[in-house]
C-alpha atoms as a PDB file:
ATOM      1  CA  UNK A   1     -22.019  86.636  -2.051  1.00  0.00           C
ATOM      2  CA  UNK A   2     -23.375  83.379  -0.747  1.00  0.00           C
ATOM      3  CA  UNK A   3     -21.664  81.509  -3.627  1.00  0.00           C
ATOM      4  CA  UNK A   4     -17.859  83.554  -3.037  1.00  0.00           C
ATOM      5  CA  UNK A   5     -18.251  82.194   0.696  1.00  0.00           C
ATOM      6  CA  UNK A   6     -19.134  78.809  -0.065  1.00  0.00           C
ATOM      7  CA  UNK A   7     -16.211  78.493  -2.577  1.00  0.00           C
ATOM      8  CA  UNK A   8     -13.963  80.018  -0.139  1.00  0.00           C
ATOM      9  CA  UNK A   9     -15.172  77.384   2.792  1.00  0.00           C
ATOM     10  CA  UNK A  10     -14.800  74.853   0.106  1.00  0.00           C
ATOM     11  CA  UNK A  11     -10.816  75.952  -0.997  1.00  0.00           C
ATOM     12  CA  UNK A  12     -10.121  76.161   2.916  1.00  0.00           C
ATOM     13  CA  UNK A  13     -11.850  72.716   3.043  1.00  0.00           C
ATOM     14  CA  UNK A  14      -8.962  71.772   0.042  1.00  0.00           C
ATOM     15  CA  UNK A  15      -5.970  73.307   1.694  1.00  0.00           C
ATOM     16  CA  UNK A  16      -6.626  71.705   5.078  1.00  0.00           C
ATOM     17  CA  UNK A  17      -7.119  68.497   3.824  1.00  0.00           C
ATOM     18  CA  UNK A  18      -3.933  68.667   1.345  1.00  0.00           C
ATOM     19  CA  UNK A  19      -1.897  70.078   4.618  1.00  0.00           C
ATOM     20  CA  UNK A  20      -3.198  67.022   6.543  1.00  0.00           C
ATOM     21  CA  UNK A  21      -2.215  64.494   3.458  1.00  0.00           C
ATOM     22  CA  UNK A  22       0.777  65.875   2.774  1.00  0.00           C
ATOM     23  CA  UNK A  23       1.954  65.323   6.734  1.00  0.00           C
ATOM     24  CA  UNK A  24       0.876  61.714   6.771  1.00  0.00           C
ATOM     25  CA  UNK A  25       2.542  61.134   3.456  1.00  0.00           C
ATOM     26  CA  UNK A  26       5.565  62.631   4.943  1.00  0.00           C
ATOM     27  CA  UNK A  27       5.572  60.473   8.526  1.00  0.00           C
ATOM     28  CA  UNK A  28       4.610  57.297   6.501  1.00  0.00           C
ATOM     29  CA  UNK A  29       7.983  58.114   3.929  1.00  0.00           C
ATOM     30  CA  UNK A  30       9.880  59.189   7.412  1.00  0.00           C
ATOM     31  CA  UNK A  31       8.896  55.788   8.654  1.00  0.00           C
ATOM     32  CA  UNK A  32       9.765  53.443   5.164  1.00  0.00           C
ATOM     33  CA  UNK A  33      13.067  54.998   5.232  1.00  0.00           C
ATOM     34  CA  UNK A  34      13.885  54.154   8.706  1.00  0.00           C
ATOM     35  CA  UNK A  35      11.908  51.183   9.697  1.00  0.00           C
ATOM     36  CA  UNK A  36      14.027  49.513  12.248  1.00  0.00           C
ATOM     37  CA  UNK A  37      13.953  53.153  14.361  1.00  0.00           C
ATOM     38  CA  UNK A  38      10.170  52.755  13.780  1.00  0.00           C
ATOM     39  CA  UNK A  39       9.803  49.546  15.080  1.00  0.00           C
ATOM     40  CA  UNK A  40      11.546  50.338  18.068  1.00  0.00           C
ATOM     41  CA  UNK A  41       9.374  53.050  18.789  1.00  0.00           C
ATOM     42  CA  UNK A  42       6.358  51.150  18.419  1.00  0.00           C
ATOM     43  CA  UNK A  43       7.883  48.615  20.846  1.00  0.00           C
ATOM     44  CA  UNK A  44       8.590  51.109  23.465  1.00  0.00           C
ATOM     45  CA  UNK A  45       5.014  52.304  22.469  1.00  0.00           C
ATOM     46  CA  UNK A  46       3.656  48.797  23.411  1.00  0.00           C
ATOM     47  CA  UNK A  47       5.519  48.367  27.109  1.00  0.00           C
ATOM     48  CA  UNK A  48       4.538  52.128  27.884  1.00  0.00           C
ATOM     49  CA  UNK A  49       0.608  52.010  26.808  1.00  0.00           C
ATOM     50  CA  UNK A  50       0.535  48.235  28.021  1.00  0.00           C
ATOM     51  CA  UNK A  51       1.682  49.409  31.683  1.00  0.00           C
ATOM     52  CA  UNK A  52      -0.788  52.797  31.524  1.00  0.00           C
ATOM     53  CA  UNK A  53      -3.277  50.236  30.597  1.00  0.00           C
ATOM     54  CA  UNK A  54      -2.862  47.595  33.627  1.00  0.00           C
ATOM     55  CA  UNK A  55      -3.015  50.592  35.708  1.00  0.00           C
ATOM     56  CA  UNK A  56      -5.748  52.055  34.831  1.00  0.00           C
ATOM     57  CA  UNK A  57      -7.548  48.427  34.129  1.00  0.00           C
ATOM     58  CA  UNK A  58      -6.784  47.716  37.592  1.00  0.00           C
ATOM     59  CA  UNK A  59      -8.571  51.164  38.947  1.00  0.00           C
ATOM     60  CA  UNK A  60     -11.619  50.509  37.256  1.00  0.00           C
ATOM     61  CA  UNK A  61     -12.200  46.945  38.288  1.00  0.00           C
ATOM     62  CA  UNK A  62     -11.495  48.488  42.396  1.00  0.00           C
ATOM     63  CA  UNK A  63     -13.852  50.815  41.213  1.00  0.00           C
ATOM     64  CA  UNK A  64     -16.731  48.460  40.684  1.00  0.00           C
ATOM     65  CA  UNK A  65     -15.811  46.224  43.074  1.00  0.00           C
ATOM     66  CA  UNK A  66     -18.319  47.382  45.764  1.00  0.00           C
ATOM     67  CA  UNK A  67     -21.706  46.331  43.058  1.00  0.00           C
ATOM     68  CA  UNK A  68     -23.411  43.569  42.950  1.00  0.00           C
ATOM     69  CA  UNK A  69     -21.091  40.532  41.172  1.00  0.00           C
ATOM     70  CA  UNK A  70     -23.691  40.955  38.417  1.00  0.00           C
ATOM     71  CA  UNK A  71     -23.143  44.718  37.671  1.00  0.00           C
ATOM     72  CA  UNK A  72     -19.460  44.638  38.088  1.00  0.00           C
ATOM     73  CA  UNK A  73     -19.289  43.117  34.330  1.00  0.00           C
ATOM     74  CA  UNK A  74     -21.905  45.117  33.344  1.00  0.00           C
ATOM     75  CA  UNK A  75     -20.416  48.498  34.302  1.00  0.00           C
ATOM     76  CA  UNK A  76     -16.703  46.972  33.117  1.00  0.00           C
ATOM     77  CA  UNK A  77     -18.210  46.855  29.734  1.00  0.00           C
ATOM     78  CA  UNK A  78     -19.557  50.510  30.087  1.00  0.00           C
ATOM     79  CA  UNK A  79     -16.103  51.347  31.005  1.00  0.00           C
ATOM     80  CA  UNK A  80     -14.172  49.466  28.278  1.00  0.00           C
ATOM     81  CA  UNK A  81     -16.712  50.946  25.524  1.00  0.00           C
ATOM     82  CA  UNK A  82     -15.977  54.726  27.087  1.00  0.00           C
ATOM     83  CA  UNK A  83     -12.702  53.923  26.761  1.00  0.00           C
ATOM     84  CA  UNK A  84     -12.372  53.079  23.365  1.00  0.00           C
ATOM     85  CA  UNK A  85     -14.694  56.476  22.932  1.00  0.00           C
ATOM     86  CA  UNK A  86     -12.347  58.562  24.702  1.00  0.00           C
ATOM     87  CA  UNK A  87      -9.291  57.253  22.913  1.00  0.00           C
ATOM     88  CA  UNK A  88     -10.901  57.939  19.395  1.00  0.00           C
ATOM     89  CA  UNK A  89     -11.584  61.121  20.536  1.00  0.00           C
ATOM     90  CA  UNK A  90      -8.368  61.844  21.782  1.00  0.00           C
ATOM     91  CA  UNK A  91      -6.450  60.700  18.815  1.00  0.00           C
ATOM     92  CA  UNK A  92      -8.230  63.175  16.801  1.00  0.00           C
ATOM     93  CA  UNK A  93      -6.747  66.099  18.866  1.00  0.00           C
ATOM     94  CA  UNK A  94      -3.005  64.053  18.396  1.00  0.00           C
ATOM     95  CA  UNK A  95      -2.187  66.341  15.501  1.00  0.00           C
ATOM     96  CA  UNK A  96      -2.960  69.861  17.505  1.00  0.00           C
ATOM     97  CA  UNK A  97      -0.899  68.267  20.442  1.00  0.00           C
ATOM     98  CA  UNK A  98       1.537  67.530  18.590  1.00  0.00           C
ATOM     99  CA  UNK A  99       2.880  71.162  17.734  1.00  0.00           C
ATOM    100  CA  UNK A 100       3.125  71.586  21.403  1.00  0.00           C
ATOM    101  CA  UNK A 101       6.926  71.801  22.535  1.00  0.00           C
ATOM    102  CA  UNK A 102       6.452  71.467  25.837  1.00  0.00           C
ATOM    103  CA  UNK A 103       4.556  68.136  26.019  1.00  0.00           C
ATOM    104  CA  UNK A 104       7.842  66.572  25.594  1.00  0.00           C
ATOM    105  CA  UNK A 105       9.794  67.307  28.909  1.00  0.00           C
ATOM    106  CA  UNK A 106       5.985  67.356  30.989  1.00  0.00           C
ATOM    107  CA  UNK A 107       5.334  64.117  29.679  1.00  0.00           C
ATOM    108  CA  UNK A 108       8.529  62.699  30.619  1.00  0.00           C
ATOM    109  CA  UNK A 109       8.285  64.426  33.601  1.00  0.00           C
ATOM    110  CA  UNK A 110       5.254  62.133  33.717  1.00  0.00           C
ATOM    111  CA  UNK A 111       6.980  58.843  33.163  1.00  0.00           C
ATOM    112  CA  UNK A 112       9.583  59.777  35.850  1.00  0.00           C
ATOM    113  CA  UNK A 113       6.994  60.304  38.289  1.00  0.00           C
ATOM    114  CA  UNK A 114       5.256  56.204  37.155  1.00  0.00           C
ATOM    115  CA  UNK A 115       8.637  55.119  38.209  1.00  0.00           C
ATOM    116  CA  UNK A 116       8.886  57.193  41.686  1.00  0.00           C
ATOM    117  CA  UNK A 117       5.225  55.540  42.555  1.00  0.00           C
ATOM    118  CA  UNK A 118       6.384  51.988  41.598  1.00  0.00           C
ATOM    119  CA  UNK A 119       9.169  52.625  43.301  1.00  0.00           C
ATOM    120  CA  UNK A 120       7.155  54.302  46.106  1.00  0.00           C
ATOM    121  CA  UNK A 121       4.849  51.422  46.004  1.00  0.00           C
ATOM    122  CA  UNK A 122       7.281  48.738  46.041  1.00  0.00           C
ATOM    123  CA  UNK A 123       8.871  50.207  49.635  1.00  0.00           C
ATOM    124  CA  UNK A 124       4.969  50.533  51.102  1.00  0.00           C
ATOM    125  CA  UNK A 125       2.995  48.028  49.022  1.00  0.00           C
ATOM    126  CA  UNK A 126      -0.368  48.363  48.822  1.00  0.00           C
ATOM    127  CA  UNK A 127      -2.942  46.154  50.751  1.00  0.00           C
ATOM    128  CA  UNK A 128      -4.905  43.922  49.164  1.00  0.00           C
ATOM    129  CA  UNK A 129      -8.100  44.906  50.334  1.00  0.00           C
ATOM    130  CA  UNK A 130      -7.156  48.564  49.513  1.00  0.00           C
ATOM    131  CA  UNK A 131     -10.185  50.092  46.957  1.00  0.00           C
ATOM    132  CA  UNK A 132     -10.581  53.523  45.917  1.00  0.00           C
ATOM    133  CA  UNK A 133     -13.160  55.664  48.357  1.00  0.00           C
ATOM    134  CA  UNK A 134     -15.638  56.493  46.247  1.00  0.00           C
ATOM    135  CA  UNK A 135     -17.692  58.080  48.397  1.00  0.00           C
ATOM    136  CA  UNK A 136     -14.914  60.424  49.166  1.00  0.00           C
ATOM    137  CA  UNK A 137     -14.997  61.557  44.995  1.00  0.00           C
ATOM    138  CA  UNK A 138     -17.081  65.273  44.660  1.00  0.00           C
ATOM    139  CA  UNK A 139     -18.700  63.282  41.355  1.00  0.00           C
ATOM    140  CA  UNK A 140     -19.891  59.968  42.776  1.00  0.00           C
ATOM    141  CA  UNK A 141     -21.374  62.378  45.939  1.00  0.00           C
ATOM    142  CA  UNK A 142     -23.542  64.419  43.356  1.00  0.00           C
ATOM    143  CA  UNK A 143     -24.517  61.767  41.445  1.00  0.00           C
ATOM    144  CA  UNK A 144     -24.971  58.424  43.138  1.00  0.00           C
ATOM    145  CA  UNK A 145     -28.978  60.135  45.027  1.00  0.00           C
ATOM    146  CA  UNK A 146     -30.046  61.094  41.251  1.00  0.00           C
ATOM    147  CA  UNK A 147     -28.997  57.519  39.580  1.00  0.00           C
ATOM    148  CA  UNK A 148     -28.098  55.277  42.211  1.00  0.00           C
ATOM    149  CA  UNK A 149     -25.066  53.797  42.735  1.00  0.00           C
ATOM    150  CA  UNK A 150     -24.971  51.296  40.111  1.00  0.00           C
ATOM    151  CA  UNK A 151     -25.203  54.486  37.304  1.00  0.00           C
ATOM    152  CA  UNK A 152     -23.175  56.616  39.316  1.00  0.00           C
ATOM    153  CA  UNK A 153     -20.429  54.320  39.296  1.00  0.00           C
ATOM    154  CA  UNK A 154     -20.712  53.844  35.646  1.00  0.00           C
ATOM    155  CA  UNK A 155     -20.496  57.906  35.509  1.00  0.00           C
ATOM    156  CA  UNK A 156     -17.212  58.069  37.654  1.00  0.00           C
ATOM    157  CA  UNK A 157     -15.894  54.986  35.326  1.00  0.00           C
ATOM    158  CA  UNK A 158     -16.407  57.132  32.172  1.00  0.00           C
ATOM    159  CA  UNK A 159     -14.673  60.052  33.586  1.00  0.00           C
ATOM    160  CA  UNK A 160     -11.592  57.938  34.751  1.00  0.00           C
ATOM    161  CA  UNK A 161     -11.562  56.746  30.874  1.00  0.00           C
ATOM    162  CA  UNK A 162     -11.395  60.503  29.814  1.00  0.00           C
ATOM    163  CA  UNK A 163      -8.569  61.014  32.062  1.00  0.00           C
ATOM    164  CA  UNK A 164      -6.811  57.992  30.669  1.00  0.00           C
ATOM    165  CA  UNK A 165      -7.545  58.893  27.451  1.00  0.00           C
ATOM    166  CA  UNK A 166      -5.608  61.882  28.230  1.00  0.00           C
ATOM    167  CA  UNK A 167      -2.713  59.828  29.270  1.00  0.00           C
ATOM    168  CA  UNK A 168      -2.493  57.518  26.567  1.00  0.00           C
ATOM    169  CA  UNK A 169      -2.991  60.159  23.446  1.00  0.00           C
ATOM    170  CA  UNK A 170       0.060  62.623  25.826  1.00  0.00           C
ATOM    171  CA  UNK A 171       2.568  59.556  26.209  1.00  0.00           C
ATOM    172  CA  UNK A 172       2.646  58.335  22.688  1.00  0.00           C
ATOM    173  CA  UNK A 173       2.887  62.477  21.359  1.00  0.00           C
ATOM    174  CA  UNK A 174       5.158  63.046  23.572  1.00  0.00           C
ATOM    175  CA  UNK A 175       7.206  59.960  23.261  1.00  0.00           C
ATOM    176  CA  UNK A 176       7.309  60.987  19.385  1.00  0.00           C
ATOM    177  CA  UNK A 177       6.548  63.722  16.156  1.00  0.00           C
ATOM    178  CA  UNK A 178       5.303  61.808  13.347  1.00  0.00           C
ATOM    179  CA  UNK A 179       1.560  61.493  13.799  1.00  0.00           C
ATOM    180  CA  UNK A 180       1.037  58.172  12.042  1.00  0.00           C
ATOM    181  CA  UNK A 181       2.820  56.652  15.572  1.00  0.00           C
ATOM    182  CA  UNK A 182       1.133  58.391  17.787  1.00  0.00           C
ATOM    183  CA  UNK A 183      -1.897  57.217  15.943  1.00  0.00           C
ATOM    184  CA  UNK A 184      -0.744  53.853  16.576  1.00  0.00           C
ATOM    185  CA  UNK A 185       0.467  54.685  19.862  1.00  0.00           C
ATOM    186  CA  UNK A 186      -3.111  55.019  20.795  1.00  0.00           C
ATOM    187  CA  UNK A 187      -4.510  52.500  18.495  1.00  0.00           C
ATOM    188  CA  UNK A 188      -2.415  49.839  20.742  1.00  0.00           C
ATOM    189  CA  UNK A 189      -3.766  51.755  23.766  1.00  0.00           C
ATOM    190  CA  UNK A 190      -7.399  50.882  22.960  1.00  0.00           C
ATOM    191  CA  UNK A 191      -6.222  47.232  22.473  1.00  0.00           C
ATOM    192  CA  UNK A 192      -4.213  47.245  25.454  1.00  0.00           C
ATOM    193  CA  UNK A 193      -7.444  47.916  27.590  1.00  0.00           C
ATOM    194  CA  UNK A 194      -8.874  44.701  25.936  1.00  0.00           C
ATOM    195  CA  UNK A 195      -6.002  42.369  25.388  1.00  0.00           C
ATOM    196  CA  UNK A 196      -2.611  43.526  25.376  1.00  0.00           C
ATOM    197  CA  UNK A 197      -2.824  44.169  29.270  1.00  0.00           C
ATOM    198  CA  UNK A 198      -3.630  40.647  30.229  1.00  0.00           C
ATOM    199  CA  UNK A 199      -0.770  39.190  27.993  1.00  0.00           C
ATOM    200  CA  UNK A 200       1.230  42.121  29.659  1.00  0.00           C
ATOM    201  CA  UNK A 201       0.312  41.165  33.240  1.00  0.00           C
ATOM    202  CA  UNK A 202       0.686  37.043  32.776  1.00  0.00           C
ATOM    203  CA  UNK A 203       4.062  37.889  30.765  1.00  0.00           C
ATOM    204  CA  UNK A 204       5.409  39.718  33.875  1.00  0.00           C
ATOM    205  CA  UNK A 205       3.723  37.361  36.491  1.00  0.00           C
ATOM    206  CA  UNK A 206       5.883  34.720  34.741  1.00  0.00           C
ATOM    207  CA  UNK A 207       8.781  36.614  34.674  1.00  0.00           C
ATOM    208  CA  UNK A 208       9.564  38.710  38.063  1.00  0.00           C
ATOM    209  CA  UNK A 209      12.298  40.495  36.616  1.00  0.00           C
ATOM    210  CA  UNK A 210      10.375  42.269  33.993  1.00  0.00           C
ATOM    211  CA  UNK A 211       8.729  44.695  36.231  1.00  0.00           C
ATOM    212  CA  UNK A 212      12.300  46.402  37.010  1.00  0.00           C
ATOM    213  CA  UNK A 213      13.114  46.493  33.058  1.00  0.00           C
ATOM    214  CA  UNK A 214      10.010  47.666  31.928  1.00  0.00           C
ATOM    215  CA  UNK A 215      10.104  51.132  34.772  1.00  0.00           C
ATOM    216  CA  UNK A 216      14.606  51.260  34.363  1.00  0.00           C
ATOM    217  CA  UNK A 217      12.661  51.917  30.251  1.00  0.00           C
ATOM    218  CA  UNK A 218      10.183  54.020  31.252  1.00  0.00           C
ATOM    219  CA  UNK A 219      12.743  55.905  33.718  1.00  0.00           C
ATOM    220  CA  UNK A 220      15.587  56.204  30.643  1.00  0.00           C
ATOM    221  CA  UNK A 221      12.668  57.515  28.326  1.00  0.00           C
ATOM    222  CA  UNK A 222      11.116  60.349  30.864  1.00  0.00           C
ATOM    223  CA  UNK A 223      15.253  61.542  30.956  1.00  0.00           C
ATOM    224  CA  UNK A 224      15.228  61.860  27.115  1.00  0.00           C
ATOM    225  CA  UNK A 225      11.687  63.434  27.233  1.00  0.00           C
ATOM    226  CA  UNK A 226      12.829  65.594  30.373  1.00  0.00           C
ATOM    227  CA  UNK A 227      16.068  66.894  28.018  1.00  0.00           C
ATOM    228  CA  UNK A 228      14.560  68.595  25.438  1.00  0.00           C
ATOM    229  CA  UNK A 229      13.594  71.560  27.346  1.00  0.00           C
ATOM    230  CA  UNK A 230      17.605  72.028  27.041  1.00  0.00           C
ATOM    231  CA  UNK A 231      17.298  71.034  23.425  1.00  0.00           C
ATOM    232  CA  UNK A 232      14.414  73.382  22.916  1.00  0.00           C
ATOM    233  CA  UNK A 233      16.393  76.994  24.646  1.00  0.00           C
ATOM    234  CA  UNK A 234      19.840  75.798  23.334  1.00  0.00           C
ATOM    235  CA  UNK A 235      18.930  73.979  19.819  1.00  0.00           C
ATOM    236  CA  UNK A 236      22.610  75.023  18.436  1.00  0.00           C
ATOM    237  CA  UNK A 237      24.710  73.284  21.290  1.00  0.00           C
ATOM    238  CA  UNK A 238      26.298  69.917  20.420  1.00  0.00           C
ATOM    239  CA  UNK A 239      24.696  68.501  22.870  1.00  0.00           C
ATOM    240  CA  UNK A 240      21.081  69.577  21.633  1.00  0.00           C
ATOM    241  CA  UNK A 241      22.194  68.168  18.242  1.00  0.00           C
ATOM    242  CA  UNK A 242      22.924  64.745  19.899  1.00  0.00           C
ATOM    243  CA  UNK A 243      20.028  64.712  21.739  1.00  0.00           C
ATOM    244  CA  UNK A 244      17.878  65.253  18.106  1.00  0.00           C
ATOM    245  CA  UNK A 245      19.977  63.168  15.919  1.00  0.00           C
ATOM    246  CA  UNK A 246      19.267  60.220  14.424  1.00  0.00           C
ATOM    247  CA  UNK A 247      22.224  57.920  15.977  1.00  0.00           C
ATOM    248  CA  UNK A 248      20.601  59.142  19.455  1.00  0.00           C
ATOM    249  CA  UNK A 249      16.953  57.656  18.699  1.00  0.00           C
ATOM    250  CA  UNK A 250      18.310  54.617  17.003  1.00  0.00           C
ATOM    251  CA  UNK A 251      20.191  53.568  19.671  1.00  0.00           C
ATOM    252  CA  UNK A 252      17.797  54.202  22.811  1.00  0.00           C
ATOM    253  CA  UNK A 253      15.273  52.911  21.140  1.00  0.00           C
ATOM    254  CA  UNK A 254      17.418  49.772  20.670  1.00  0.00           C
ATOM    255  CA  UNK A 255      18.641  50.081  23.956  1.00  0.00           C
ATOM    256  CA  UNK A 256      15.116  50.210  25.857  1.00  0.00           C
ATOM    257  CA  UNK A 257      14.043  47.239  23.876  1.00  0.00           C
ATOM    258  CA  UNK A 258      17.021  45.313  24.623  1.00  0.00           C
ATOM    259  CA  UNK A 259      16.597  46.167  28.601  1.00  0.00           C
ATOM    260  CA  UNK A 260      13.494  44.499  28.144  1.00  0.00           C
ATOM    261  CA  UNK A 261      13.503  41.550  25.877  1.00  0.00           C
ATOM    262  CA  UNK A 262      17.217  40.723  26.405  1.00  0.00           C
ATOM    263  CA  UNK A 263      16.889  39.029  29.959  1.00  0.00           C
ATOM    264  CA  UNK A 264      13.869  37.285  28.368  1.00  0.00           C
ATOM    265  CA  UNK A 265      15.610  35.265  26.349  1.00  0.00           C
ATOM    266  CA  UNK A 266      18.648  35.122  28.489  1.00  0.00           C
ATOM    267  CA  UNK A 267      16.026  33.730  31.019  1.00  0.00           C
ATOM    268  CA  UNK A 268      15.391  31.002  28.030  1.00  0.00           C
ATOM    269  CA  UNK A 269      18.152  30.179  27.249  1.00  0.00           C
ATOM    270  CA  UNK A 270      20.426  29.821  29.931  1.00  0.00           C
ATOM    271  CA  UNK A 271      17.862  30.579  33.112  1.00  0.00           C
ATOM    272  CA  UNK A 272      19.729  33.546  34.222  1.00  0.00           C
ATOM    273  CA  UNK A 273      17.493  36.040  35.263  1.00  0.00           C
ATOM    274  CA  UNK A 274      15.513  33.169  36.797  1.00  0.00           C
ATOM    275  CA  UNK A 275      12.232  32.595  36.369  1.00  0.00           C
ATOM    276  CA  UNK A 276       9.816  32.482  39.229  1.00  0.00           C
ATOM    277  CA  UNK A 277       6.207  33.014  39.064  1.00  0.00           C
ATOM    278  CA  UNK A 278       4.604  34.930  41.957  1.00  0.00           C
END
């Protein structure tokens, strides 16, 4: 009896594993046979996980900023290991979230509502000597008489990383289906905490203009993401079929990336957008 329910765990074992090979063999083919639509999507990939990334890079460093200078590194290097943790973990539940219909118009839903707080934020910016009240957080409260405030603060910066985590693994699945770029997706959103975001930031310090194309991207991707609940109840209507053909994600996908890379070299070449540092 043992022996008929190990061989059973052991074909289940089998079939999973096949199932899972077979769908990465399929996305990898799906992405070989259209790699120009691939790399596309990876770019849109890097501007959306870069900006998630400078956000959430720039809430953990307010975070720490009331430690000693000493322990702010110390507890940014907590944070940036959690959040490579986090993001592991996360991409492992990529393939469950990815059968999820409804991820698609909540997580452009999501990207809609980045661009109504940057656009929020650029009508009431933000003082500079605005921080986050940590003593206001229910966690920090609990935590900061048992560990102090040093350890209590590296507590509330792990939990911030789970929540990103969160973000980053829901953009990229809902952004796409074929779990070998989602993978990447959040493979570029563990670099992005590290390097991507600087280069990100110092690219759009030079270059003013670049905020505005990187949300008008983010804003044309959440209405894509936003349609497919139409897609999803009407899948026969012509519009539906538009909305998941291939002609449709070739050419946003080349249209996002030209929104943002165009006025680059425009800027180059002929100095029109300007450039002006901050």
């Amino acid at each position: 009896m043992y022996y008929l329910h190990h061989d059973s765990g052991q074909i289940n074992s089998v079939n999973f594993t096949a199932t899972y090979n077979s769908i990465m063999l399929e996305n990898l083919q799906s992405i070989l046979q259209d790699p120009i639509t691939s790399l596309t999507i990876i770019g849109n990939l890097i501007i959306i996980e870069s900006l998630l990334s400078v956000d959430n890079a720039a809430v953990l460093a307010t975070m720490v900023m009331d430690l000693p200078e000493r322990e702010r590194e110390k507890a940014l290097k907590y944070g940036i290991w959690g959040a490579y943790f986090f993001r592991g973990l996360a991409m492992l539940f990529a393939a469950f979230l990815i059968k999820i219909w409804w991820l698609k118009p909540l997580g452009g839903l999501y990207l809609l509502f980045l661009v109504f707080d940057w656009i929020k934020g650029k009508k009431t910016p933000k003082k500079e000597d605005d921080l986050i009240d940590k003593n206001s957080n229910w966690l920090y409260k609990n935590t900061v008489g048992y560990f102090g405030q040093f350890w209590a603060t590296v507590i509330l910066v792990e939990m911030m990383d789970m929540a990103f985590s969160i973000d980053n693994v829901f953009a990229a699945v809902a952004f796409t289906p074929n779990l070998v770029l989602v993978c990447i997706g959040v493979f570029i959103g563990i670099l992005a905490m590290r390097f991507i975001a600087q280069w990100f930031v110092k690219l759009m310090d030079t270059y003013r203009f670049l905020e505005t194309s990187a949300f008008l991207v983010i804003a044309i991707l959440g209405i894509k993401l936003t349609l497919s609940v139409f897609e999803h109840f009407y899948p026969t209507h012509a519009f539906s079929k538009f909305l998941g053909s291939h002609a449709a994600d070739s050419g946003i996908s080349l249209l996002t990336v030209s929104i943002f890379f165009v006025p680059i070299i425009t800027s180059i070449l002929f100095n029109f957008p300007k450039k002006q540092k901050r």
